[in-house]
PDB file of N, CA and C in Angstrom:
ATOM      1  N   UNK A   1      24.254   3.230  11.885  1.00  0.00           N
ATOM      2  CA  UNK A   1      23.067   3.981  12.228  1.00  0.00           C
ATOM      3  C   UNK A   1      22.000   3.733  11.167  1.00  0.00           C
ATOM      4  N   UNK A   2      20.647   3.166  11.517  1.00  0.00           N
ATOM      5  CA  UNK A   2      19.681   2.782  10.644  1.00  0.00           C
ATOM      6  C   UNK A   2      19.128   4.344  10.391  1.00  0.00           C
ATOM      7  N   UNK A   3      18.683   4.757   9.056  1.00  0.00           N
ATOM      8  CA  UNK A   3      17.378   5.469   8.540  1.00  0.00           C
ATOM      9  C   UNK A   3      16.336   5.350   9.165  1.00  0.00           C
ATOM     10  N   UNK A   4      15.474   5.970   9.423  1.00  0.00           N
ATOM     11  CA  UNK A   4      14.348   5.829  10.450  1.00  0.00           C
ATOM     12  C   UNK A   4      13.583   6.991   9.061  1.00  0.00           C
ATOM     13  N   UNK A   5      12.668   6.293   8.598  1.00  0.00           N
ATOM     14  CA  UNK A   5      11.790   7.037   7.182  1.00  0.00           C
ATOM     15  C   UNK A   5      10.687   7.508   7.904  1.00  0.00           C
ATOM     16  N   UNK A   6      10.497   7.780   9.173  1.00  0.00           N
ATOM     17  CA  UNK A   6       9.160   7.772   9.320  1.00  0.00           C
ATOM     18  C   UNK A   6       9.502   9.396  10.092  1.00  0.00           C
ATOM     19  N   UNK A   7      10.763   9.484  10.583  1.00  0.00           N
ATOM     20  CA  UNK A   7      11.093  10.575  11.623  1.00  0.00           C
ATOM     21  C   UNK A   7      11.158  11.564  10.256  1.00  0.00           C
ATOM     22  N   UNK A   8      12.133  10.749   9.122  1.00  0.00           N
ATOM     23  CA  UNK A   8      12.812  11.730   8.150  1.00  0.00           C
ATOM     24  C   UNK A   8      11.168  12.385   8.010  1.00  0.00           C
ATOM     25  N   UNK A   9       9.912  11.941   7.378  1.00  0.00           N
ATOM     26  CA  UNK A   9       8.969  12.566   7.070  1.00  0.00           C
ATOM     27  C   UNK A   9       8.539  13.253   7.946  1.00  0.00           C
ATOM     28  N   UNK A  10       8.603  13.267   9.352  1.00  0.00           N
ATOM     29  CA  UNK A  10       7.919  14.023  10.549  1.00  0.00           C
ATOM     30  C   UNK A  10       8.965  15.459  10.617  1.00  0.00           C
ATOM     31  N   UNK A  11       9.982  15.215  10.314  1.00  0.00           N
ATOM     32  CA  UNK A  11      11.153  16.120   9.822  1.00  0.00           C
ATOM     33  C   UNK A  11      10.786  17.214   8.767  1.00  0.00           C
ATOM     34  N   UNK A  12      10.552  16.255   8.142  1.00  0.00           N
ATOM     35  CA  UNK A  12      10.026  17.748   6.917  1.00  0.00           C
ATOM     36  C   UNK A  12       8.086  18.101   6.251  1.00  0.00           C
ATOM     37  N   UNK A  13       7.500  17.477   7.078  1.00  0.00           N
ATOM     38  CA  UNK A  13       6.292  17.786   7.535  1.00  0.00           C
ATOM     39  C   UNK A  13       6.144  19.105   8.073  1.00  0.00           C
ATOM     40  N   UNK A  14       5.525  20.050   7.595  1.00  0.00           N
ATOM     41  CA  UNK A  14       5.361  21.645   8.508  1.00  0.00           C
ATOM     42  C   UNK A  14       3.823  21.682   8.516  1.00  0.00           C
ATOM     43  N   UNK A  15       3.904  22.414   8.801  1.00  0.00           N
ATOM     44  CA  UNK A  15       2.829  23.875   9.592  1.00  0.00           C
ATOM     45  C   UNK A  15       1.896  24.544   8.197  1.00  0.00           C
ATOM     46  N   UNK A  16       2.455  24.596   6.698  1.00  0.00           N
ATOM     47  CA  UNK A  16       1.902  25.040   5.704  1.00  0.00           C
ATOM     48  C   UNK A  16       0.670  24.784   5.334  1.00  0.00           C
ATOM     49  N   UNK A  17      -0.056  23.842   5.747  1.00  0.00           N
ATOM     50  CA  UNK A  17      -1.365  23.481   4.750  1.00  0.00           C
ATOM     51  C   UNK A  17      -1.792  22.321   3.951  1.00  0.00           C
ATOM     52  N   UNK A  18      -0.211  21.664   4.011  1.00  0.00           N
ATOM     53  CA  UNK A  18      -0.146  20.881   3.072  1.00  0.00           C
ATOM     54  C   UNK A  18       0.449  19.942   3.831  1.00  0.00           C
ATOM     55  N   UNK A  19       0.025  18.950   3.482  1.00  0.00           N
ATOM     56  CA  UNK A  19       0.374  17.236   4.166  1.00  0.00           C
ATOM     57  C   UNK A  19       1.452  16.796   3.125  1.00  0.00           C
ATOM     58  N   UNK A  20       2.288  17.304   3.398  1.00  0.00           N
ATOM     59  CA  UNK A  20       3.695  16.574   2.706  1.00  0.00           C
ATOM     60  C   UNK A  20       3.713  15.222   2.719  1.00  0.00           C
ATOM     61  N   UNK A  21       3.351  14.537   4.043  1.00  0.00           N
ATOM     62  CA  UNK A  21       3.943  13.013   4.114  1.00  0.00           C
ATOM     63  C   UNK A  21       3.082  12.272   3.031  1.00  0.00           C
ATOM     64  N   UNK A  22       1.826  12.835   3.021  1.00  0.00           N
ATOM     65  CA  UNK A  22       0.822  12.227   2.044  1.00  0.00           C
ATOM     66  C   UNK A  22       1.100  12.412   0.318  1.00  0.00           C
ATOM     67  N   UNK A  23       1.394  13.622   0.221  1.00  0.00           N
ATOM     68  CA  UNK A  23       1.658  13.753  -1.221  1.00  0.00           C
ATOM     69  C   UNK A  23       2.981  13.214  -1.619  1.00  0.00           C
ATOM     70  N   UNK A  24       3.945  13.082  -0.095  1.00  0.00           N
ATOM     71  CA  UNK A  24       5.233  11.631  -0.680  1.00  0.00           C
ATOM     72  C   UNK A  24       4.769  10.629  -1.087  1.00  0.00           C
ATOM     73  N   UNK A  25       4.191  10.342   0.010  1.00  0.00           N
ATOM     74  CA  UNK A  25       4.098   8.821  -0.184  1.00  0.00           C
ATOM     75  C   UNK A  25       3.258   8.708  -1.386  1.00  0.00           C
ATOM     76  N   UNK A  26       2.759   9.256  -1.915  1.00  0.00           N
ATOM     77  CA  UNK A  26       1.675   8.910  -3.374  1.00  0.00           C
ATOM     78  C   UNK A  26       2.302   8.826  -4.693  1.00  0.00           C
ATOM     79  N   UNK A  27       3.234   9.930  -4.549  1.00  0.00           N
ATOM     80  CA  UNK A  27       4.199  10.238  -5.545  1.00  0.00           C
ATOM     81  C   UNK A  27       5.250   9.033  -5.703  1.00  0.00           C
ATOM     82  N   UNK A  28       5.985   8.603  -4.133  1.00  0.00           N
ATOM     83  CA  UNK A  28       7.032   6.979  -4.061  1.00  0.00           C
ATOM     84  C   UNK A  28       5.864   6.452  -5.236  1.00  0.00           C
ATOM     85  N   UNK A  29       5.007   5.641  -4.879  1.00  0.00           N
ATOM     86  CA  UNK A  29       4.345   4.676  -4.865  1.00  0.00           C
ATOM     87  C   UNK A  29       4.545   4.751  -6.463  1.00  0.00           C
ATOM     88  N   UNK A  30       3.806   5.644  -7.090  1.00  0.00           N
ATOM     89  CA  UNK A  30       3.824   6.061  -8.363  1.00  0.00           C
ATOM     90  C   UNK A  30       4.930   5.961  -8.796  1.00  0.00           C
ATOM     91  N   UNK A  31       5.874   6.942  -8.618  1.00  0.00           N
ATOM     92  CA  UNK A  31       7.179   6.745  -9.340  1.00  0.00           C
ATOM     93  C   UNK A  31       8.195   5.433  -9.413  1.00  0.00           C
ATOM     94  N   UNK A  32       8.127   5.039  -8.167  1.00  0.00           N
ATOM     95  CA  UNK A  32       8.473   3.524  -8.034  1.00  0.00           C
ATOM     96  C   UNK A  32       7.908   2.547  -8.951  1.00  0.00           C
ATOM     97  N   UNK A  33       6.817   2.658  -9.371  1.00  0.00           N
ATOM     98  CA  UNK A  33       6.057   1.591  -9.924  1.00  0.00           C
ATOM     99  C   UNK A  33       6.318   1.588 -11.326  1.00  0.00           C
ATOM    100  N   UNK A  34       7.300   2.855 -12.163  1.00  0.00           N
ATOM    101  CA  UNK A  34       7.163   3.009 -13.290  1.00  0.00           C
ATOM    102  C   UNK A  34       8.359   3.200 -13.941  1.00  0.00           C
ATOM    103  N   UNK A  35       9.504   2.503 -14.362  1.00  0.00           N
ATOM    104  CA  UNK A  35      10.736   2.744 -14.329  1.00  0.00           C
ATOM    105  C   UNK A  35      11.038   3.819 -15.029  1.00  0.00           C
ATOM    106  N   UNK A  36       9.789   4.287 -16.023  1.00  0.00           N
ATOM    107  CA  UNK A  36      10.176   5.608 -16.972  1.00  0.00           C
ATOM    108  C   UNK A  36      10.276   6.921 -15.925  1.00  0.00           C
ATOM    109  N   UNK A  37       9.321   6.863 -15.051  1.00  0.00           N
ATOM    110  CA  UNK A  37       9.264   7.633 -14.067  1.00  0.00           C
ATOM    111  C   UNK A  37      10.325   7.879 -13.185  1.00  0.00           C
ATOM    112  N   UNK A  38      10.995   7.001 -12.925  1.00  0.00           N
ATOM    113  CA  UNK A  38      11.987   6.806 -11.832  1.00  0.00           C
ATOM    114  C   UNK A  38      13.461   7.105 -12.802  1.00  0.00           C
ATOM    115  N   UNK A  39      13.524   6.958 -13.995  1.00  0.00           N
ATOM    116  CA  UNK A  39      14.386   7.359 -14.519  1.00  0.00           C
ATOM    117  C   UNK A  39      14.199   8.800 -15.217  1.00  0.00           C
ATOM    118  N   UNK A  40      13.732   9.286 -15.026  1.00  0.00           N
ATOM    119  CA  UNK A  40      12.905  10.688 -15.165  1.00  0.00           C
ATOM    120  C   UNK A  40      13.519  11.607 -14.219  1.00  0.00           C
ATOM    121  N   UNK A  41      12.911  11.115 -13.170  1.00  0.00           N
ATOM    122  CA  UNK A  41      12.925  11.664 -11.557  1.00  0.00           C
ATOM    123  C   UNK A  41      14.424  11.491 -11.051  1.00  0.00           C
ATOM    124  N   UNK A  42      15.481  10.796 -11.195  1.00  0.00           N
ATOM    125  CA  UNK A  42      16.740  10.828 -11.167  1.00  0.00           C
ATOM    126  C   UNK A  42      17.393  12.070 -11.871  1.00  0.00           C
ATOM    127  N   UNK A  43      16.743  12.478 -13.184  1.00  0.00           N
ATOM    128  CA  UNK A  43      16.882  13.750 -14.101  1.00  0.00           C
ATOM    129  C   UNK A  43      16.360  14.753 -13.706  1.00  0.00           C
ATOM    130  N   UNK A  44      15.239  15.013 -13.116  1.00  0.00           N
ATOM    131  CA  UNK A  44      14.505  15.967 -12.920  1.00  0.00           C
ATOM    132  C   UNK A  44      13.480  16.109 -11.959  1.00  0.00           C
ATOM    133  N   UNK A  45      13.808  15.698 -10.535  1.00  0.00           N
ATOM    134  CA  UNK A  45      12.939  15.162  -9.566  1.00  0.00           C
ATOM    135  C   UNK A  45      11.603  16.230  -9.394  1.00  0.00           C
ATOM    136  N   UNK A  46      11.786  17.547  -9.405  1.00  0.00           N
ATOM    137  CA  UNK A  46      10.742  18.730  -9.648  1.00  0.00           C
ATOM    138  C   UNK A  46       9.992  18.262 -10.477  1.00  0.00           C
ATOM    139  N   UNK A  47      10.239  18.277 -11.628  1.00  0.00           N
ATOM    140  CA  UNK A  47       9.129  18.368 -12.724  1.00  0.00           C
ATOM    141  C   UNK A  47       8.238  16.841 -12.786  1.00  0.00           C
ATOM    142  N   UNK A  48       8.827  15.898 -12.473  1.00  0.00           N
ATOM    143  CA  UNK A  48       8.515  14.554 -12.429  1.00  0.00           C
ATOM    144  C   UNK A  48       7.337  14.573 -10.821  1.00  0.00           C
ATOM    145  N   UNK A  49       7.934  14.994  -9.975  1.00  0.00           N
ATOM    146  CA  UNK A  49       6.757  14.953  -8.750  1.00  0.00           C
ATOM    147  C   UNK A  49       5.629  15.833  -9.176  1.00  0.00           C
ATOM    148  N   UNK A  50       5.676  16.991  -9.968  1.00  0.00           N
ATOM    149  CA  UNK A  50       4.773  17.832 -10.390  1.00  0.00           C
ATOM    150  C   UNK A  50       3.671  16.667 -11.294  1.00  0.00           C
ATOM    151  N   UNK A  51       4.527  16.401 -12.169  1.00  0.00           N
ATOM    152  CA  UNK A  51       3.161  15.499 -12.710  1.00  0.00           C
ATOM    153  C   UNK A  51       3.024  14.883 -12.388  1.00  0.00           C
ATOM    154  N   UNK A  52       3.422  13.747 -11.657  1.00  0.00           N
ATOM    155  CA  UNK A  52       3.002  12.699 -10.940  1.00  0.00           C
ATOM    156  C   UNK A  52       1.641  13.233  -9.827  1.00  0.00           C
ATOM    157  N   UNK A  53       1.607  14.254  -8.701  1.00  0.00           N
ATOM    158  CA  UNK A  53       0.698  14.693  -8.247  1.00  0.00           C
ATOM    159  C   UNK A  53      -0.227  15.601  -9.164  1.00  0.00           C
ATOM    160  N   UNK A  54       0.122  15.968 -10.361  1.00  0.00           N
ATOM    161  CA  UNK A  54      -1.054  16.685 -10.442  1.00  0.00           C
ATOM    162  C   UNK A  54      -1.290  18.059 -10.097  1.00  0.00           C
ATOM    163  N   UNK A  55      -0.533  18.855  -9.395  1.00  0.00           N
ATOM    164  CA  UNK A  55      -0.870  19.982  -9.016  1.00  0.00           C
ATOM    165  C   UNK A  55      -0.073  20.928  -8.766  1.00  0.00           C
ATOM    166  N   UNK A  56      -0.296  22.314  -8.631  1.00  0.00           N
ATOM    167  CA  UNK A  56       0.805  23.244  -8.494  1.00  0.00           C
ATOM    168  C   UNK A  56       1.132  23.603  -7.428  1.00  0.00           C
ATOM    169  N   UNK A  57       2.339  23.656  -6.855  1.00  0.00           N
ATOM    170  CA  UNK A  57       2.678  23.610  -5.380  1.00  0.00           C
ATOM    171  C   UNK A  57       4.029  24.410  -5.319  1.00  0.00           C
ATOM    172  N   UNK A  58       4.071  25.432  -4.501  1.00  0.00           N
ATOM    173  CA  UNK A  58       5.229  26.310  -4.218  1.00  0.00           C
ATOM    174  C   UNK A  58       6.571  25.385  -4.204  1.00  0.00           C
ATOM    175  N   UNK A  59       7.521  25.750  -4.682  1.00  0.00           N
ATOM    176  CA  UNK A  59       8.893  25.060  -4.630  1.00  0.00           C
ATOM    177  C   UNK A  59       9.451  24.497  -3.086  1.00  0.00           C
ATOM    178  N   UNK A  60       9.069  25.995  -2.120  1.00  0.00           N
ATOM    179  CA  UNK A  60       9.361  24.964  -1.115  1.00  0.00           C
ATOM    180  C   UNK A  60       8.767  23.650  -0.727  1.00  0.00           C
ATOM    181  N   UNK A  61       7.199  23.617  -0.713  1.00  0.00           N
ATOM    182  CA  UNK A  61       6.477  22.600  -0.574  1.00  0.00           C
ATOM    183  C   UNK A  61       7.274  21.067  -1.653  1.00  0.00           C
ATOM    184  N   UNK A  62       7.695  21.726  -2.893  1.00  0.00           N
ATOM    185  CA  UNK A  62       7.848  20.060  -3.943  1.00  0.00           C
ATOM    186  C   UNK A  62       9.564  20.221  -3.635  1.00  0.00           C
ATOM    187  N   UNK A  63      10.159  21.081  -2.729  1.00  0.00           N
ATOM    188  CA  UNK A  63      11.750  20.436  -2.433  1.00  0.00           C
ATOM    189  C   UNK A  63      11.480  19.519  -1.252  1.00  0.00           C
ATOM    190  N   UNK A  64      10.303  20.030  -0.432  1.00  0.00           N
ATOM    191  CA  UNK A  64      10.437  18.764   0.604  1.00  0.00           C
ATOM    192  C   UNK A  64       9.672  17.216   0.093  1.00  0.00           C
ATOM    193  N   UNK A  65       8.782  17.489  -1.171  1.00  0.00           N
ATOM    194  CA  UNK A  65       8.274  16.084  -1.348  1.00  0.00           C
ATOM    195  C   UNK A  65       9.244  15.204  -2.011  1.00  0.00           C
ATOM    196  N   UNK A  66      10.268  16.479  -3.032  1.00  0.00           N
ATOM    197  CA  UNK A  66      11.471  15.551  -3.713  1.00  0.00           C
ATOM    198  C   UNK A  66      12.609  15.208  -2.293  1.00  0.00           C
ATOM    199  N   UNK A  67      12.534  15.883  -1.660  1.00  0.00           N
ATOM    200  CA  UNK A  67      13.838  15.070  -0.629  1.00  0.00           C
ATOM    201  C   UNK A  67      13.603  13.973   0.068  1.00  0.00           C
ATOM    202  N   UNK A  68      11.913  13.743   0.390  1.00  0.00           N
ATOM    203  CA  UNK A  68      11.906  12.656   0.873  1.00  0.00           C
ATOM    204  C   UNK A  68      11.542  11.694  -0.253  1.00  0.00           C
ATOM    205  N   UNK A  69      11.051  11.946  -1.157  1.00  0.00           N
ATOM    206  CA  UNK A  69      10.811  10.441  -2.046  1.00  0.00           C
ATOM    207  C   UNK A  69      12.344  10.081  -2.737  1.00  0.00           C
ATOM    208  N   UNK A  70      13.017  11.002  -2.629  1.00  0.00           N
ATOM    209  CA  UNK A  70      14.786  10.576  -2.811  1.00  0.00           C
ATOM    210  C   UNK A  70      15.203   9.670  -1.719  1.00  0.00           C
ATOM    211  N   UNK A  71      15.258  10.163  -0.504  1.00  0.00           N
ATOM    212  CA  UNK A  71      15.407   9.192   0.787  1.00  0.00           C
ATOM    213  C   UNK A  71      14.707   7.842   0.499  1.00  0.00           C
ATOM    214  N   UNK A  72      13.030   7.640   0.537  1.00  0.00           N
ATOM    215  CA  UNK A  72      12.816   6.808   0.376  1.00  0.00           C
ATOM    216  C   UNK A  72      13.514   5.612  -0.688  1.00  0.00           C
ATOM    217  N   UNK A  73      13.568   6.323  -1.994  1.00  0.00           N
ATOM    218  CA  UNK A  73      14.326   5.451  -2.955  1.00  0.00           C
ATOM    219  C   UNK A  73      15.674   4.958  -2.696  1.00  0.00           C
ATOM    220  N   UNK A  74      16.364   5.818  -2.026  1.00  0.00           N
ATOM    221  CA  UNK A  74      17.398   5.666  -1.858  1.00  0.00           C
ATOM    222  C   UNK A  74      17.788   4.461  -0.592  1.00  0.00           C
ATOM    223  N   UNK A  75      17.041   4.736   0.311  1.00  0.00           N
ATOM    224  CA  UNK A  75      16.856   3.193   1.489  1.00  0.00           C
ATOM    225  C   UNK A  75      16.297   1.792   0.719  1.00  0.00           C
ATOM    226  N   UNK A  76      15.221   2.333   0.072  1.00  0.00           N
ATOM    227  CA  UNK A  76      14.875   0.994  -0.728  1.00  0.00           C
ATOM    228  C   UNK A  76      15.945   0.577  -1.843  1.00  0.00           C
ATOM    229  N   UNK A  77      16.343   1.489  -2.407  1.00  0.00           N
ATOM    230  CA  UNK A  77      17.748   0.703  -3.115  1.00  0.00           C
ATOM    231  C   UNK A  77      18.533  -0.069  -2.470  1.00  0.00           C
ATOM    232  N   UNK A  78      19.259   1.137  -1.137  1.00  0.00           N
ATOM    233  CA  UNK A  78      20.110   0.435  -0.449  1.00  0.00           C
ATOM    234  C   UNK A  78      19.563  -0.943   0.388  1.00  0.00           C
ATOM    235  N   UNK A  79      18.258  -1.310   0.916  1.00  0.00           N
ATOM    236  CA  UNK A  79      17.789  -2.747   1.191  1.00  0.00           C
ATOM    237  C   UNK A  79      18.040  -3.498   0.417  1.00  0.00           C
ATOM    238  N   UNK A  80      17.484  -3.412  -1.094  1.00  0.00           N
ATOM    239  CA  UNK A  80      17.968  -4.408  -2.258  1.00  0.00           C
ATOM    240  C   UNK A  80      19.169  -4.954  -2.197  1.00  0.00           C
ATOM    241  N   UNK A  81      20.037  -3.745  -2.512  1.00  0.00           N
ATOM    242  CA  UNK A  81      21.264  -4.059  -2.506  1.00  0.00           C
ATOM    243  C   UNK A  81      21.690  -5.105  -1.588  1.00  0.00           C
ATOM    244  N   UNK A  82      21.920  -4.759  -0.791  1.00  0.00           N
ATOM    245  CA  UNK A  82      22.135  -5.651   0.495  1.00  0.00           C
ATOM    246  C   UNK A  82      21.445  -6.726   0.364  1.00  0.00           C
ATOM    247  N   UNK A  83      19.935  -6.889   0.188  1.00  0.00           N
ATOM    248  CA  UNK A  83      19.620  -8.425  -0.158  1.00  0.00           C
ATOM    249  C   UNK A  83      20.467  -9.127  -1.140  1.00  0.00           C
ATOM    250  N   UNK A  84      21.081  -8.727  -1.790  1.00  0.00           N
ATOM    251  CA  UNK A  84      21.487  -9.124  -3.145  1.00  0.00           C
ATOM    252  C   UNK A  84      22.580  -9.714  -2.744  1.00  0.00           C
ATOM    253  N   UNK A  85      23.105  -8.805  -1.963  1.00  0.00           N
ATOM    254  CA  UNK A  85      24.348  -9.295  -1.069  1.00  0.00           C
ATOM    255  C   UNK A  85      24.657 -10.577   0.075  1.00  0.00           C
ATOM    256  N   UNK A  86      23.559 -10.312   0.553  1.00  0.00           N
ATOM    257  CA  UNK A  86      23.450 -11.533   1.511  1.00  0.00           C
ATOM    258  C   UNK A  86      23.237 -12.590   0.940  1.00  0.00           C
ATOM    259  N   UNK A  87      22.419 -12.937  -0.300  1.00  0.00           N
ATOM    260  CA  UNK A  87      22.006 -14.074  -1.281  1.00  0.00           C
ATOM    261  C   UNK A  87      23.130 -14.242  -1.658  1.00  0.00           C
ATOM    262  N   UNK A  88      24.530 -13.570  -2.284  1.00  0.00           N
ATOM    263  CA  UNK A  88      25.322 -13.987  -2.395  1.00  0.00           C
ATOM    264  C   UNK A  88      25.956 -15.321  -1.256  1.00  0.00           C
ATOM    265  N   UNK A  89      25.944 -15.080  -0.112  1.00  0.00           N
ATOM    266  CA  UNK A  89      26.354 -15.751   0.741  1.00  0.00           C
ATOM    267  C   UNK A  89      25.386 -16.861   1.520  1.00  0.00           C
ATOM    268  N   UNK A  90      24.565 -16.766   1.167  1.00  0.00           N
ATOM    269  CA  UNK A  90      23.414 -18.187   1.200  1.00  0.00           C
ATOM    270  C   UNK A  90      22.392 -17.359   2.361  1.00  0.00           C
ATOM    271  N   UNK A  91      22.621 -16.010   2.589  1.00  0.00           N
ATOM    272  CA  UNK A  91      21.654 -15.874   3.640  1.00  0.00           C
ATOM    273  C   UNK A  91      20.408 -14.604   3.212  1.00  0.00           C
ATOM    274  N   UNK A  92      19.298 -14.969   3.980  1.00  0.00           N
ATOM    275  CA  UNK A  92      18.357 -13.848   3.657  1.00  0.00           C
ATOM    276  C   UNK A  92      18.387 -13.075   4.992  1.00  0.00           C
TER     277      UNK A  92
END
């Protein structure tokens, strides 16, 4: 069964005020890009999305931005991986 990242965000997208999918995806981008960050955010995914956006946001709001930028990382790991894997065997 494939991950489908786009449902997971339509999933935890609500009704609050706040555009979750947007303040994920800003936060991935960021944290991805910065290995201090990403090894941070493995430690302390709250406090790490907090500064990364910038702003103060009710816990429920930053458990749904940390669950999906976990998902995300976590599919993009698992793609790597698997590339890594297939290169083993001569294929992309």
């Amino acid at each position: 069964m494939a991950l489908d990242f786009k449902n997971i965000l339509d999933n935890v997208a609500g009704d609050d005020g706040f555009d979750v999918k947007e303040l994920a995806e800003k936060a991935i981008d960021t944290i991805k890009g910065d290995d201090n960050l990403l090894a941070s955010f493995k430690e302390n995914p709250i406090k790490v999305v907090e500064k990364v956006l910038k702003v103060d946001l009710p816990d429920e709001i930053l458990e749904k931005i940390v669950e999906v930028v976990k998902t995300k990382i976590n599919i993009d790991d698992a793609k790597d991986a698997l590339g890594k894997i297939a290169g083993l065997f001569g294929k992309d």
